[in-house]
PDB file of N, CA and C in Angstrom:
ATOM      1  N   UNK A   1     -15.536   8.483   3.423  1.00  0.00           N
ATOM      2  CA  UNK A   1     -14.589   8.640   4.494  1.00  0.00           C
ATOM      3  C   UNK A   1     -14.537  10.087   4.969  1.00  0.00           C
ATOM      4  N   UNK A   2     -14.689  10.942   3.900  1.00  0.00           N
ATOM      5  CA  UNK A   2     -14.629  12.364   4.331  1.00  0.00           C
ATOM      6  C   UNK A   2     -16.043  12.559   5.094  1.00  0.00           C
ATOM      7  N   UNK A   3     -17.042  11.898   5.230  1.00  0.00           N
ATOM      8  CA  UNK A   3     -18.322  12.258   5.770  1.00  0.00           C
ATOM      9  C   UNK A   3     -18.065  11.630   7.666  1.00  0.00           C
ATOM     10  N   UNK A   4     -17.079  10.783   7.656  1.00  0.00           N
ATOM     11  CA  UNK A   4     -16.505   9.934   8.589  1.00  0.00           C
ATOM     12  C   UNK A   4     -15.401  11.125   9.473  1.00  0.00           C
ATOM     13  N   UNK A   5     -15.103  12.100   9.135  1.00  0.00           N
ATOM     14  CA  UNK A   5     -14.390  13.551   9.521  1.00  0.00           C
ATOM     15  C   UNK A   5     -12.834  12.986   8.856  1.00  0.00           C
ATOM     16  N   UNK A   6     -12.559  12.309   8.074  1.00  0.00           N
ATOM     17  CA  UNK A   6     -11.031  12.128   7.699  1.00  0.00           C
ATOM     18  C   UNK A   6     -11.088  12.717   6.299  1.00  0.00           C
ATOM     19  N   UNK A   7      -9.799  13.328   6.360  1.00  0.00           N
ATOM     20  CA  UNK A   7      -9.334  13.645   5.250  1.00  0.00           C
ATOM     21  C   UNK A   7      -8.812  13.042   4.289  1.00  0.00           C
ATOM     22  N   UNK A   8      -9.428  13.308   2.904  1.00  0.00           N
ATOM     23  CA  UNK A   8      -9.128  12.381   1.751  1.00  0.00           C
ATOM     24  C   UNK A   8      -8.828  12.841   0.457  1.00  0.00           C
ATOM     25  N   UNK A   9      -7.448  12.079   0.334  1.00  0.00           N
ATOM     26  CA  UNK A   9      -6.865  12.513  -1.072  1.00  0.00           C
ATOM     27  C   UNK A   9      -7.012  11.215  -2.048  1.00  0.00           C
ATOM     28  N   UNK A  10      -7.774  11.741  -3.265  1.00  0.00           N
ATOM     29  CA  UNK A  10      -7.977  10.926  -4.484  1.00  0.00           C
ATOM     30  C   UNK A  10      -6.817  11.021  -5.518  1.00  0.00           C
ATOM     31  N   UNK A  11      -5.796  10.128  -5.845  1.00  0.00           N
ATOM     32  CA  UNK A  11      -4.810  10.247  -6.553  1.00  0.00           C
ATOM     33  C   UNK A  11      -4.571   9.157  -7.187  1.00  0.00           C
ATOM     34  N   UNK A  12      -3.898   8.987  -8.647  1.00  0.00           N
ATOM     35  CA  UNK A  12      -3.337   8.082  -9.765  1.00  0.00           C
ATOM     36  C   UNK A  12      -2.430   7.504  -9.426  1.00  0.00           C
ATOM     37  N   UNK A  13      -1.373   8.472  -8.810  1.00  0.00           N
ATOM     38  CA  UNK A  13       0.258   8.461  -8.592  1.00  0.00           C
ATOM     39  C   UNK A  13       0.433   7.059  -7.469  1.00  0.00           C
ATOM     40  N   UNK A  14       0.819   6.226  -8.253  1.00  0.00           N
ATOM     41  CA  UNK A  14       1.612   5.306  -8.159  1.00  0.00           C
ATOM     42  C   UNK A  14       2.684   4.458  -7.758  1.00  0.00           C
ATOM     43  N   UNK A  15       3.703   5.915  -7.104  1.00  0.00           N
ATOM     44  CA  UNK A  15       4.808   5.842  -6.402  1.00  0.00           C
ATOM     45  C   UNK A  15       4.253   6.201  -4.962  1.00  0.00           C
ATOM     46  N   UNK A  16       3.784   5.624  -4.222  1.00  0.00           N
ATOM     47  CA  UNK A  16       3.375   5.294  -2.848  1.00  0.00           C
ATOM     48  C   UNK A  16       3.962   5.701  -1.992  1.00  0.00           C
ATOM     49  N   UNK A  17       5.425   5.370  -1.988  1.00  0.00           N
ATOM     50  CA  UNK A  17       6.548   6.106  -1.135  1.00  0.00           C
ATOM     51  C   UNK A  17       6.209   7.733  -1.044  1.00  0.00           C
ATOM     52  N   UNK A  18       6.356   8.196  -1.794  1.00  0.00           N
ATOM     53  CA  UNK A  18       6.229   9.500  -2.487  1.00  0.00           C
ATOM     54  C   UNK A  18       5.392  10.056  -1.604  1.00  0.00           C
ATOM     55  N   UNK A  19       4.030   9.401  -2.271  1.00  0.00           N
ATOM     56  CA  UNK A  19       2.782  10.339  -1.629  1.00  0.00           C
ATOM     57  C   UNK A  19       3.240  10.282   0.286  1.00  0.00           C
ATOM     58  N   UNK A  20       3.670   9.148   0.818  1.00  0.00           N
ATOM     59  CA  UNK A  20       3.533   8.762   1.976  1.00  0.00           C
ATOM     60  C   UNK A  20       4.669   9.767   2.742  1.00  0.00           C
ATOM     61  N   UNK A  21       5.602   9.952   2.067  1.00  0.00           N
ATOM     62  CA  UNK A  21       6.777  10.824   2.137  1.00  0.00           C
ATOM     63  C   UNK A  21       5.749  12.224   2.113  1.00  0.00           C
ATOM     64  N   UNK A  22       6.024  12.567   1.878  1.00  0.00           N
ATOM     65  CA  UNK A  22       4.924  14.068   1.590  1.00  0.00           C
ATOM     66  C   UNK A  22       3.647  13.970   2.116  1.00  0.00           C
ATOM     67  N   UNK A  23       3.223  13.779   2.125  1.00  0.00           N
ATOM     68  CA  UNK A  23       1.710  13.609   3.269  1.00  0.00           C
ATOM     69  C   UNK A  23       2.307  13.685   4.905  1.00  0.00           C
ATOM     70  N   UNK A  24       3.484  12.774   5.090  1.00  0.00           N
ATOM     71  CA  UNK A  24       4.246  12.375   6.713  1.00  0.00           C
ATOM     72  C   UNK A  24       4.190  13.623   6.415  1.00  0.00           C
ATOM     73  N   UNK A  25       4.781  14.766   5.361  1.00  0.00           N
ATOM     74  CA  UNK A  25       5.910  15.886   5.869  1.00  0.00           C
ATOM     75  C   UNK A  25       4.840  16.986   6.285  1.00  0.00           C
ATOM     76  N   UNK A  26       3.728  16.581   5.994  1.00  0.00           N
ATOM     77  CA  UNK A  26       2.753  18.005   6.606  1.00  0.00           C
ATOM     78  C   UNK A  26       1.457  17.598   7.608  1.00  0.00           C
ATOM     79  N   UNK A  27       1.923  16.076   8.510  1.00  0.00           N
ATOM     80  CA  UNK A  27       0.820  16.222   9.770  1.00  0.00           C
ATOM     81  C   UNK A  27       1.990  14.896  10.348  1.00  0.00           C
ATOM     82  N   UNK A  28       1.804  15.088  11.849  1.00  0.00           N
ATOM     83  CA  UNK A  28       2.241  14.210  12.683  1.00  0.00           C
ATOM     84  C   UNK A  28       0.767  12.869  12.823  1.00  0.00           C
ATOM     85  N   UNK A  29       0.136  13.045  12.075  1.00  0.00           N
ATOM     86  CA  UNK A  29      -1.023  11.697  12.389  1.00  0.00           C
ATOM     87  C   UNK A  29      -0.896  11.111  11.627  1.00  0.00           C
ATOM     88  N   UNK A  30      -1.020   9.546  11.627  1.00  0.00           N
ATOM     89  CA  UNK A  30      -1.081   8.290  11.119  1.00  0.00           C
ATOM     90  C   UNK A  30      -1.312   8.302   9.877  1.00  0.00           C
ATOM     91  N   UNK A  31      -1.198   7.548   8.822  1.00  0.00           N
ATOM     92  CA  UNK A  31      -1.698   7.764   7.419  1.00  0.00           C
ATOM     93  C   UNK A  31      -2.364   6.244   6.802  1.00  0.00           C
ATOM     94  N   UNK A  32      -3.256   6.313   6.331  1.00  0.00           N
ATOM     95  CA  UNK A  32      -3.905   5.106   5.590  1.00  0.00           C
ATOM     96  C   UNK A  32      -3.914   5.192   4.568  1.00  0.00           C
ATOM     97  N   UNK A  33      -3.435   4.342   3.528  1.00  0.00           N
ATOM     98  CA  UNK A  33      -3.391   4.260   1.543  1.00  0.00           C
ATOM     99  C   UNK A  33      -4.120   3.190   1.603  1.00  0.00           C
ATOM    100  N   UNK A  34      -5.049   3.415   0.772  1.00  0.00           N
ATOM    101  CA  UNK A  34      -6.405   2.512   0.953  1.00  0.00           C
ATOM    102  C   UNK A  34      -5.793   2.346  -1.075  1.00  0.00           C
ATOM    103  N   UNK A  35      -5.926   0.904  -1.472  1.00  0.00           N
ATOM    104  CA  UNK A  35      -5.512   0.835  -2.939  1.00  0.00           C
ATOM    105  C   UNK A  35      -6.432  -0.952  -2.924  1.00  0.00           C
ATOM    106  N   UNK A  36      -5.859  -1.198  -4.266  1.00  0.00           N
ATOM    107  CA  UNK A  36      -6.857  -2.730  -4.575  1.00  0.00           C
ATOM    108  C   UNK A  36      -5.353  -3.449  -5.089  1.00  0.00           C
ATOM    109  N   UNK A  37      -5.688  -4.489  -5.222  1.00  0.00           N
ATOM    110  CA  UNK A  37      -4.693  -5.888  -5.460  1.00  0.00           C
ATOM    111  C   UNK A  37      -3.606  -4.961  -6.676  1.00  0.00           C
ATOM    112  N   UNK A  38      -4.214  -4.089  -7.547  1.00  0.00           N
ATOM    113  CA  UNK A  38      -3.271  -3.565  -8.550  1.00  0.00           C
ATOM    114  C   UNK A  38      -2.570  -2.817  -8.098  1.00  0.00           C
ATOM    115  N   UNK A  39      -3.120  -2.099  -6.940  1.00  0.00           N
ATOM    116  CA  UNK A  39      -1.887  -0.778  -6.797  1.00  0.00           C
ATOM    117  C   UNK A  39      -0.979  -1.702  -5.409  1.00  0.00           C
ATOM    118  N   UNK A  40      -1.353  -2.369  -5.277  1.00  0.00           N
ATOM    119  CA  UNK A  40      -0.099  -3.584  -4.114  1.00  0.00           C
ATOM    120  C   UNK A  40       0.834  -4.157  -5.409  1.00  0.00           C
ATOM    121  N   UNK A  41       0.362  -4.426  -6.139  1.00  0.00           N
ATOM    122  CA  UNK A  41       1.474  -4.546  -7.226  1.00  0.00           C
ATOM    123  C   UNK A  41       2.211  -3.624  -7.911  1.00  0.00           C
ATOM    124  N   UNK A  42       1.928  -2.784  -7.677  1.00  0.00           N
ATOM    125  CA  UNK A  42       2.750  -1.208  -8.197  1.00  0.00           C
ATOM    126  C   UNK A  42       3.565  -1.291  -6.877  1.00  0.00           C
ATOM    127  N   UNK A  43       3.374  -1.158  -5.432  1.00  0.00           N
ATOM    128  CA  UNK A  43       4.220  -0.791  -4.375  1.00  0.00           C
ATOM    129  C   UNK A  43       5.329  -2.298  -4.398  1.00  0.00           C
ATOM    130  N   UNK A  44       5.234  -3.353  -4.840  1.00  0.00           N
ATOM    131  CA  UNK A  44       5.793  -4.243  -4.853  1.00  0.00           C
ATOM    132  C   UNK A  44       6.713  -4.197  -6.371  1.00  0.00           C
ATOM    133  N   UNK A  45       6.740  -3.605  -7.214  1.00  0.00           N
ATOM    134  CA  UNK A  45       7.192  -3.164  -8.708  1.00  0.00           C
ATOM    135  C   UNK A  45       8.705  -2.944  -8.544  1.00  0.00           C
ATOM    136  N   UNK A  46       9.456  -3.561  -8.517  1.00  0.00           N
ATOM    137  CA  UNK A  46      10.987  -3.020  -8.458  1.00  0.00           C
ATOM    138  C   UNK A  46      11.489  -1.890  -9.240  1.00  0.00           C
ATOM    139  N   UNK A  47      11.243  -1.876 -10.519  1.00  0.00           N
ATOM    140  CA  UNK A  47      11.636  -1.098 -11.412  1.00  0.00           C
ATOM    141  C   UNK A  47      11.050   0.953 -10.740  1.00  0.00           C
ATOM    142  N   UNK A  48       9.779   0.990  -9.765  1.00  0.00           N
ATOM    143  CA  UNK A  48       9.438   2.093  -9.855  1.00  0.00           C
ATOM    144  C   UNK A  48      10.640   2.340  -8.555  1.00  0.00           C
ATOM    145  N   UNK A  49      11.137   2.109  -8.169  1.00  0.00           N
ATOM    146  CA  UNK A  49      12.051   2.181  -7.094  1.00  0.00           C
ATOM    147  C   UNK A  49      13.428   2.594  -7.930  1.00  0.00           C
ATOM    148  N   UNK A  50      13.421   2.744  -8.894  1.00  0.00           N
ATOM    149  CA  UNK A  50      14.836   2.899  -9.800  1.00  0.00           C
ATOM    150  C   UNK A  50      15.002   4.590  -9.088  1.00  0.00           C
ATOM    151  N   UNK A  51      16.630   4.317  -9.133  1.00  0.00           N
ATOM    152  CA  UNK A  51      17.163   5.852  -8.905  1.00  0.00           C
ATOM    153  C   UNK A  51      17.553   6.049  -7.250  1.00  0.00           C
ATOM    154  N   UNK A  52      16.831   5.327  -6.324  1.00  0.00           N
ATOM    155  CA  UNK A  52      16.738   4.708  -5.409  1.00  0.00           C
ATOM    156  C   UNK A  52      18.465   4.110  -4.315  1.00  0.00           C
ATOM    157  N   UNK A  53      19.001   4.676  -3.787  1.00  0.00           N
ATOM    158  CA  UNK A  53      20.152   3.818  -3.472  1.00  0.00           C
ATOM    159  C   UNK A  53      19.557   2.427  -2.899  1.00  0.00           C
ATOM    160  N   UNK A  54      18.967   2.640  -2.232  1.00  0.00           N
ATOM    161  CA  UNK A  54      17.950   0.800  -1.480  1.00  0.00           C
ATOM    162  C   UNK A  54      17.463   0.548  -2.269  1.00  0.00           C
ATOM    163  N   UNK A  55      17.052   0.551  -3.365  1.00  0.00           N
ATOM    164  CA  UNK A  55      15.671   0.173  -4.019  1.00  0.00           C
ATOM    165  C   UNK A  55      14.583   0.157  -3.541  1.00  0.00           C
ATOM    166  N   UNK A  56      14.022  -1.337  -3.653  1.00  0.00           N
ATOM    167  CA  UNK A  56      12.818  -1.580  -3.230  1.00  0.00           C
ATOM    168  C   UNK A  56      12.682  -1.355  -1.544  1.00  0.00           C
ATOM    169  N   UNK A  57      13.731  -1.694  -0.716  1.00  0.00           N
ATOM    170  CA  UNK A  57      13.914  -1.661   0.350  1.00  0.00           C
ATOM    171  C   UNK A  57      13.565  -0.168   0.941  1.00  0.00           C
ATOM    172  N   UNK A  58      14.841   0.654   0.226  1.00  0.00           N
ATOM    173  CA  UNK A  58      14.553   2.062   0.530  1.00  0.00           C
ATOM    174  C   UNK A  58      12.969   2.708   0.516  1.00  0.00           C
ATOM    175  N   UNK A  59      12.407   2.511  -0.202  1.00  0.00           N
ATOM    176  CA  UNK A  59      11.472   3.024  -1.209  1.00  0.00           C
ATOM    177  C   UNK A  59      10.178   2.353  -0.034  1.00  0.00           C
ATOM    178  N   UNK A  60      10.328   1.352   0.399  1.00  0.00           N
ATOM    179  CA  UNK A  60       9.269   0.903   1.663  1.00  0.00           C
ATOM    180  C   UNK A  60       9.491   1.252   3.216  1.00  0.00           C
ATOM    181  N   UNK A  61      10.889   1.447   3.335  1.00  0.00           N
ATOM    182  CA  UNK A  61      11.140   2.195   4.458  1.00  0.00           C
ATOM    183  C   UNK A  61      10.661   3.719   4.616  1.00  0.00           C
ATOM    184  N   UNK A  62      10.389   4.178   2.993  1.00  0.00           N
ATOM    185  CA  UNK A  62      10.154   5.526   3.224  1.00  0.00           C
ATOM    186  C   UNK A  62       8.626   5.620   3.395  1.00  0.00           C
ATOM    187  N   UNK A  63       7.878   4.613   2.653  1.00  0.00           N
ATOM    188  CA  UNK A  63       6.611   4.809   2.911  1.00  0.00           C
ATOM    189  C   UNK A  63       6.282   4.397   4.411  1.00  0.00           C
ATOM    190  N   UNK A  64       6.705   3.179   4.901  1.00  0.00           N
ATOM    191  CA  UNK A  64       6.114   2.554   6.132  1.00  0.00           C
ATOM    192  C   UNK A  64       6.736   3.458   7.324  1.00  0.00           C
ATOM    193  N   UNK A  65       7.552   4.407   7.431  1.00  0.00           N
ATOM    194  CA  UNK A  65       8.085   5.150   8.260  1.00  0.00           C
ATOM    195  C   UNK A  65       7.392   5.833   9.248  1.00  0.00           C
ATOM    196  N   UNK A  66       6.162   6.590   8.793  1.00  0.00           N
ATOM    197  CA  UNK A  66       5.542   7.415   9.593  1.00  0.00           C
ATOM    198  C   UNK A  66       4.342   6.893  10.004  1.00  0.00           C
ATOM    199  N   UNK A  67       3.882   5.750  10.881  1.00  0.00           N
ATOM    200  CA  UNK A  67       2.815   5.242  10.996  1.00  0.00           C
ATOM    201  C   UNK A  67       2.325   5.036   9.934  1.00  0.00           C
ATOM    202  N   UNK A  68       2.319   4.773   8.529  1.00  0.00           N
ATOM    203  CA  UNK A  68       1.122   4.650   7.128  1.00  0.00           C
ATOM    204  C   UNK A  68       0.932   2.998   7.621  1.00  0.00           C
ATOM    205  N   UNK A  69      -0.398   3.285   6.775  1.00  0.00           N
ATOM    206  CA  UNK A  69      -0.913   1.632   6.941  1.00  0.00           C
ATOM    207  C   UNK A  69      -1.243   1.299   5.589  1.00  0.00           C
ATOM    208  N   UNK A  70      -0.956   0.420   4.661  1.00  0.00           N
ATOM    209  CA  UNK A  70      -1.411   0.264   3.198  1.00  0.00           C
ATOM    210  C   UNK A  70      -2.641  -0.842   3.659  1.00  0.00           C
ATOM    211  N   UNK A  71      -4.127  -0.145   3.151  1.00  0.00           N
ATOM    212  CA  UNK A  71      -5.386  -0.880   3.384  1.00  0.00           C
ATOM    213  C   UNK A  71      -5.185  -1.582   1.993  1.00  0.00           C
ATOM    214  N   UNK A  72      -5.331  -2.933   1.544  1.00  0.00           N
ATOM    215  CA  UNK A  72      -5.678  -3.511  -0.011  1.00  0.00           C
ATOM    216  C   UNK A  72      -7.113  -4.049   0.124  1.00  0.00           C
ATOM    217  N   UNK A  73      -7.651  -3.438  -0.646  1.00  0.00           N
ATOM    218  CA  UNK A  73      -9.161  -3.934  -0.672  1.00  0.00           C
ATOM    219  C   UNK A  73      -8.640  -5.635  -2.141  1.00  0.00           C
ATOM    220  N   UNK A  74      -9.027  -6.650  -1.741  1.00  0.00           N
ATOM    221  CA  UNK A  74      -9.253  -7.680  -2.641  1.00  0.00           C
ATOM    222  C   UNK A  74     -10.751  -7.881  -2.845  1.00  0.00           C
ATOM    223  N   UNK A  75     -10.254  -8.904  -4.019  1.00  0.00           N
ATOM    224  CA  UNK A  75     -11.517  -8.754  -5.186  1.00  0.00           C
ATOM    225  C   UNK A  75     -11.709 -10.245  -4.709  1.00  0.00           C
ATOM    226  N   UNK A  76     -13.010 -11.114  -5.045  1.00  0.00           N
ATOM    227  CA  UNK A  76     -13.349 -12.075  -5.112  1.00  0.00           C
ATOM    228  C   UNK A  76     -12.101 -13.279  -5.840  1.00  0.00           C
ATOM    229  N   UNK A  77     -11.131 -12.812  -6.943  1.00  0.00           N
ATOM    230  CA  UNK A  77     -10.588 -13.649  -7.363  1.00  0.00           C
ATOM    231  C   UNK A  77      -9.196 -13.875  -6.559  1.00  0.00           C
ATOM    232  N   UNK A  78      -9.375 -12.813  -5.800  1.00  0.00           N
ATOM    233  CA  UNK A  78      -8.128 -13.058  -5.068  1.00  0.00           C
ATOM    234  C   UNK A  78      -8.072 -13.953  -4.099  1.00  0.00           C
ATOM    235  N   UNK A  79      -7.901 -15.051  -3.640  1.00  0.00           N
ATOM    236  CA  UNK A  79      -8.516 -16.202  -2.974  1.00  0.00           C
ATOM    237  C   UNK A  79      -7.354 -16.842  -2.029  1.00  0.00           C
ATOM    238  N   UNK A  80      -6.082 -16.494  -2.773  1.00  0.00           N
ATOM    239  CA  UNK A  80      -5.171 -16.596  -1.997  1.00  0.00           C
ATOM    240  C   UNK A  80      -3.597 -16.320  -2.176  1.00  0.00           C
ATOM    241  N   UNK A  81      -2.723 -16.014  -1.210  1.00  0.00           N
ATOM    242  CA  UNK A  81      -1.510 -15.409  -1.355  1.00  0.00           C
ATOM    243  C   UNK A  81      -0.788 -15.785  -3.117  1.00  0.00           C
ATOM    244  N   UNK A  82      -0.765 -16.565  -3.769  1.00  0.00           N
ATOM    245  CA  UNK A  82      -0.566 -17.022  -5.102  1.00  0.00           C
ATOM    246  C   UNK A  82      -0.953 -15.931  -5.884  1.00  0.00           C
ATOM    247  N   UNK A  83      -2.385 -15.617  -5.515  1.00  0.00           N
ATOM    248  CA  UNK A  83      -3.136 -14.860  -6.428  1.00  0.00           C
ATOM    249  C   UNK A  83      -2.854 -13.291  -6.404  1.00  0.00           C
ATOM    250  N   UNK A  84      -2.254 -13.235  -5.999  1.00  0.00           N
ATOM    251  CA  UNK A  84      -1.594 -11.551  -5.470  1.00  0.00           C
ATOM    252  C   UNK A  84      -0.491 -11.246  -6.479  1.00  0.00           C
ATOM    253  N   UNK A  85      -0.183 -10.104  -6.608  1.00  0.00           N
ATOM    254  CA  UNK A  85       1.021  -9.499  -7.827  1.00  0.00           C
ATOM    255  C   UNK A  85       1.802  -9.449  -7.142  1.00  0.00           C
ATOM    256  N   UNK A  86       2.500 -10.254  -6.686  1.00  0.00           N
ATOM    257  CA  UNK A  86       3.608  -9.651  -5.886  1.00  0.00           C
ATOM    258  C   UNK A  86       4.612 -11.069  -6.496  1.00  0.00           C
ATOM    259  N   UNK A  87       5.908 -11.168  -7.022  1.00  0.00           N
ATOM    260  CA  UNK A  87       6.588 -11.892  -7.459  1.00  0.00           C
ATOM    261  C   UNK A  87       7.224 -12.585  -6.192  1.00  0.00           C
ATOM    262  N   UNK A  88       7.970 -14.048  -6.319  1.00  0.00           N
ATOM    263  CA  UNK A  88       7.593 -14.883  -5.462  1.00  0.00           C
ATOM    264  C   UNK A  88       8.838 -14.429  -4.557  1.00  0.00           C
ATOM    265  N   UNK A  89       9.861 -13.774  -4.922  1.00  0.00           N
ATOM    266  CA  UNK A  89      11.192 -13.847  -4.520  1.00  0.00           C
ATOM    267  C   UNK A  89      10.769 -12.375  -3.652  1.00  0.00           C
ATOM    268  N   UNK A  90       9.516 -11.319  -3.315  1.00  0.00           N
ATOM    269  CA  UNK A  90       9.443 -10.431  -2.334  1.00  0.00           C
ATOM    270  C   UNK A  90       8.098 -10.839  -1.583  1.00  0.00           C
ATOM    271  N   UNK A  91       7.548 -12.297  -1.649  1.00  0.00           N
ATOM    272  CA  UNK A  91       6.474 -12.565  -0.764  1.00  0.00           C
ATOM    273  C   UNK A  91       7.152 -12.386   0.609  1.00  0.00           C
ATOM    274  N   UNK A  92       7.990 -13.322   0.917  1.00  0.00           N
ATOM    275  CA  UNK A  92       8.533 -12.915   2.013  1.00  0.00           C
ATOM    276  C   UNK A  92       8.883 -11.279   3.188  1.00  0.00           C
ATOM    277  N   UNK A  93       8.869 -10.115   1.959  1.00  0.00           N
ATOM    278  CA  UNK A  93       8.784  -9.141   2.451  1.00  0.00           C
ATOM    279  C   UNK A  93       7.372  -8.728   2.654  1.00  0.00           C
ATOM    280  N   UNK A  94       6.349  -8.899   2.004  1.00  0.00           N
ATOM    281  CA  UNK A  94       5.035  -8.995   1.930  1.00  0.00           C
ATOM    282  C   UNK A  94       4.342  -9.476   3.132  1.00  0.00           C
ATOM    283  N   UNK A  95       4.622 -10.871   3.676  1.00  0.00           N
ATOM    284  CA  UNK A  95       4.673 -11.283   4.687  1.00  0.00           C
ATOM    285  C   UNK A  95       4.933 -10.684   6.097  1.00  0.00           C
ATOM    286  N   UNK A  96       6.199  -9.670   5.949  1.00  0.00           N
ATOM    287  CA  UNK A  96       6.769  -9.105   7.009  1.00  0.00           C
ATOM    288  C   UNK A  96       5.532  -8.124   7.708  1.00  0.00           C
ATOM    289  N   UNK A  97       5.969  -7.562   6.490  1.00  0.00           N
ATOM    290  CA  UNK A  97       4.366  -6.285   6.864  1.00  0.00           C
ATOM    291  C   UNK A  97       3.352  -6.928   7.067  1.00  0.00           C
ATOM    292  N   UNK A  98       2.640  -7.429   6.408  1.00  0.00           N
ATOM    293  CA  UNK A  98       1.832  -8.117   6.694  1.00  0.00           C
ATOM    294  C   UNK A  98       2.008  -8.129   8.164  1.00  0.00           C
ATOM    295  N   UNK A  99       2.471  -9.166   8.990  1.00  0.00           N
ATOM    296  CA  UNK A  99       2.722  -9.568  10.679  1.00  0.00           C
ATOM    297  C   UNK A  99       2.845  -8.297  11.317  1.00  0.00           C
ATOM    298  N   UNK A 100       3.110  -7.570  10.751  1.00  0.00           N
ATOM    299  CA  UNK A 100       4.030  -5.740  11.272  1.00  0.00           C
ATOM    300  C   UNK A 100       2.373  -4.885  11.415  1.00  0.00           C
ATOM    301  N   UNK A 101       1.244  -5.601  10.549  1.00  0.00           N
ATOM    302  CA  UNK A 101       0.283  -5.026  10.465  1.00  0.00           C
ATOM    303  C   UNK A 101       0.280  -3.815   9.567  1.00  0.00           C
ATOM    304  N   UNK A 102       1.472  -3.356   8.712  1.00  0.00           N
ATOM    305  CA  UNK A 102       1.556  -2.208   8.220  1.00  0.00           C
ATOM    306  C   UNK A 102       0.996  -2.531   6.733  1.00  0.00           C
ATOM    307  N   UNK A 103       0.580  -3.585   6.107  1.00  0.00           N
ATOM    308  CA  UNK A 103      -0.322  -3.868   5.365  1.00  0.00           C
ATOM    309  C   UNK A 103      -1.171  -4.670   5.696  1.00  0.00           C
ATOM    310  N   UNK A 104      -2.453  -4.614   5.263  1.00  0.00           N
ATOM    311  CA  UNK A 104      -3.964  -5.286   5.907  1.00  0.00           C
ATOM    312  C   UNK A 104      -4.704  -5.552   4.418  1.00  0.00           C
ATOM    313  N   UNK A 105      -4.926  -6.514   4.786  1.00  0.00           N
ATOM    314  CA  UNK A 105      -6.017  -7.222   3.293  1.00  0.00           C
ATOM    315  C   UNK A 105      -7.501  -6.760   4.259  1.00  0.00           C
ATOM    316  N   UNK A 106      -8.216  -6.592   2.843  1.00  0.00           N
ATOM    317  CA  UNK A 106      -9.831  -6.084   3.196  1.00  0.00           C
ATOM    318  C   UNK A 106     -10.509  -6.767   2.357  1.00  0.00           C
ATOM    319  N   UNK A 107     -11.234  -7.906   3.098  1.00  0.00           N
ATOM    320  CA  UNK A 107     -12.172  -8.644   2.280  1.00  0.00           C
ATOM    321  C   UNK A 107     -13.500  -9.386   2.314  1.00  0.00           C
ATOM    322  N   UNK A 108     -13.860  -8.194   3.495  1.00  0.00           N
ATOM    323  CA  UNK A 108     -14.879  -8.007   3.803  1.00  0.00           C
ATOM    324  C   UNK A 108     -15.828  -7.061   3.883  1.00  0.00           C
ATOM    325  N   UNK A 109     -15.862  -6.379   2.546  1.00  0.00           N
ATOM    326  CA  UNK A 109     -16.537  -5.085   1.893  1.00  0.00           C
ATOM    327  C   UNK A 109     -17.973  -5.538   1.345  1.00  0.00           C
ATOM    328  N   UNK A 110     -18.642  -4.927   0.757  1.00  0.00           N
ATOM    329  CA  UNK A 110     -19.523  -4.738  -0.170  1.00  0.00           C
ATOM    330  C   UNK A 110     -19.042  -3.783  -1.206  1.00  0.00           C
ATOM    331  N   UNK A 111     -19.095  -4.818  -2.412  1.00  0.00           N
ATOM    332  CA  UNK A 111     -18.747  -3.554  -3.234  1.00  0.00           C
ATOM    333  C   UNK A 111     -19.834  -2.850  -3.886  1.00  0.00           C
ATOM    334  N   UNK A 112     -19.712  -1.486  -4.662  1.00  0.00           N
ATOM    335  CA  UNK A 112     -20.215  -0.434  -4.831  1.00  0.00           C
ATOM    336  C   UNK A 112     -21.438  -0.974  -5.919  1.00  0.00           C
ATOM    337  N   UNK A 113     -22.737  -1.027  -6.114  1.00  0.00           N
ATOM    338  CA  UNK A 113     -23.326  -1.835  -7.575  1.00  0.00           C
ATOM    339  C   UNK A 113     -22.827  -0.571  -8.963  1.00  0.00           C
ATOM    340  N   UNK A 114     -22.851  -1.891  -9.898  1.00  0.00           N
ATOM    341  CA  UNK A 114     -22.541  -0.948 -11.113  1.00  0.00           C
ATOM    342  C   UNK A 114     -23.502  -0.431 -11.737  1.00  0.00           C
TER     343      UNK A 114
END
C-alpha cells in the first residue's frame, strides 16, 4: 500500500477507537483500518469499551466519526454472517455499518503463499 503512495501504520493495538481517534487528530483525510475476521471481533468486544460512558456505542462513534472505513479481509471459512465474531445481540449494529458502508467485507483477495 505504501508503494500505492498511502501511508501505512502496522500496529497490534486493538482498541480501534483509539488508533482512529488519534490518527483523525493529525490529518483531515479519510482513514482505512484494514484488519481480518479477528480484529472485527475485538472492535465488536464489549468489555474493551469499559471505562467508556457509551460503551460500545461510544467507543464506535469515536472510531466511525472521521470518515474511517474498517476494511475486514475474510478467510475462506467465513462463509457467512453466523460465522463472524460478533455476538448475536450486536449483529444488528454490524449490519448498520455495514449499509452505512463504514465497514466492508473483502473476499476477494489472493492470499499471500506460505
Amino acid at each position: 500500500m505504501s508503494d500505492a503512495g498511502f501511508h501505512v501504520l502496522i500496529s497490534g493495538f486493538f482498541r480501534y477507537f483509539r488508533v482512529s481517534q488519534y490518527l483523525s487528530g493529525n490529518t483531515r483525510e479519510p482513514l482505512a483500518i484494514v484488519t481480518g475476521t479477528e480484529g472485527l471481533g475485538d472492535v465488536f468486544c464489549e468489555e474493551y469499551y469499559d471505562g467508556l460512558t457509551g460503551s460500545i456505542l461510544e467507543g464506535l462513534g469515536l472510531m466511525f466519526s472521521h470518515s474511517t472505513v474498517l476494511y475486514v479481509y475474510l478467510t475462506s471459512s467465513d462463509t457467512s454472517n453466523e460465522d463472524l465474531p460478533v455476538t448475536d445481540d450486536l449483529r444488528p449494529l454490524l449490519t448498520y455499518l455495514r449499509d452505512r458502508h463504514q465497514i466492508v467485507f473483502i473476499d476477494d483477495y489472493a492470499p499471500l503463499p506460505a
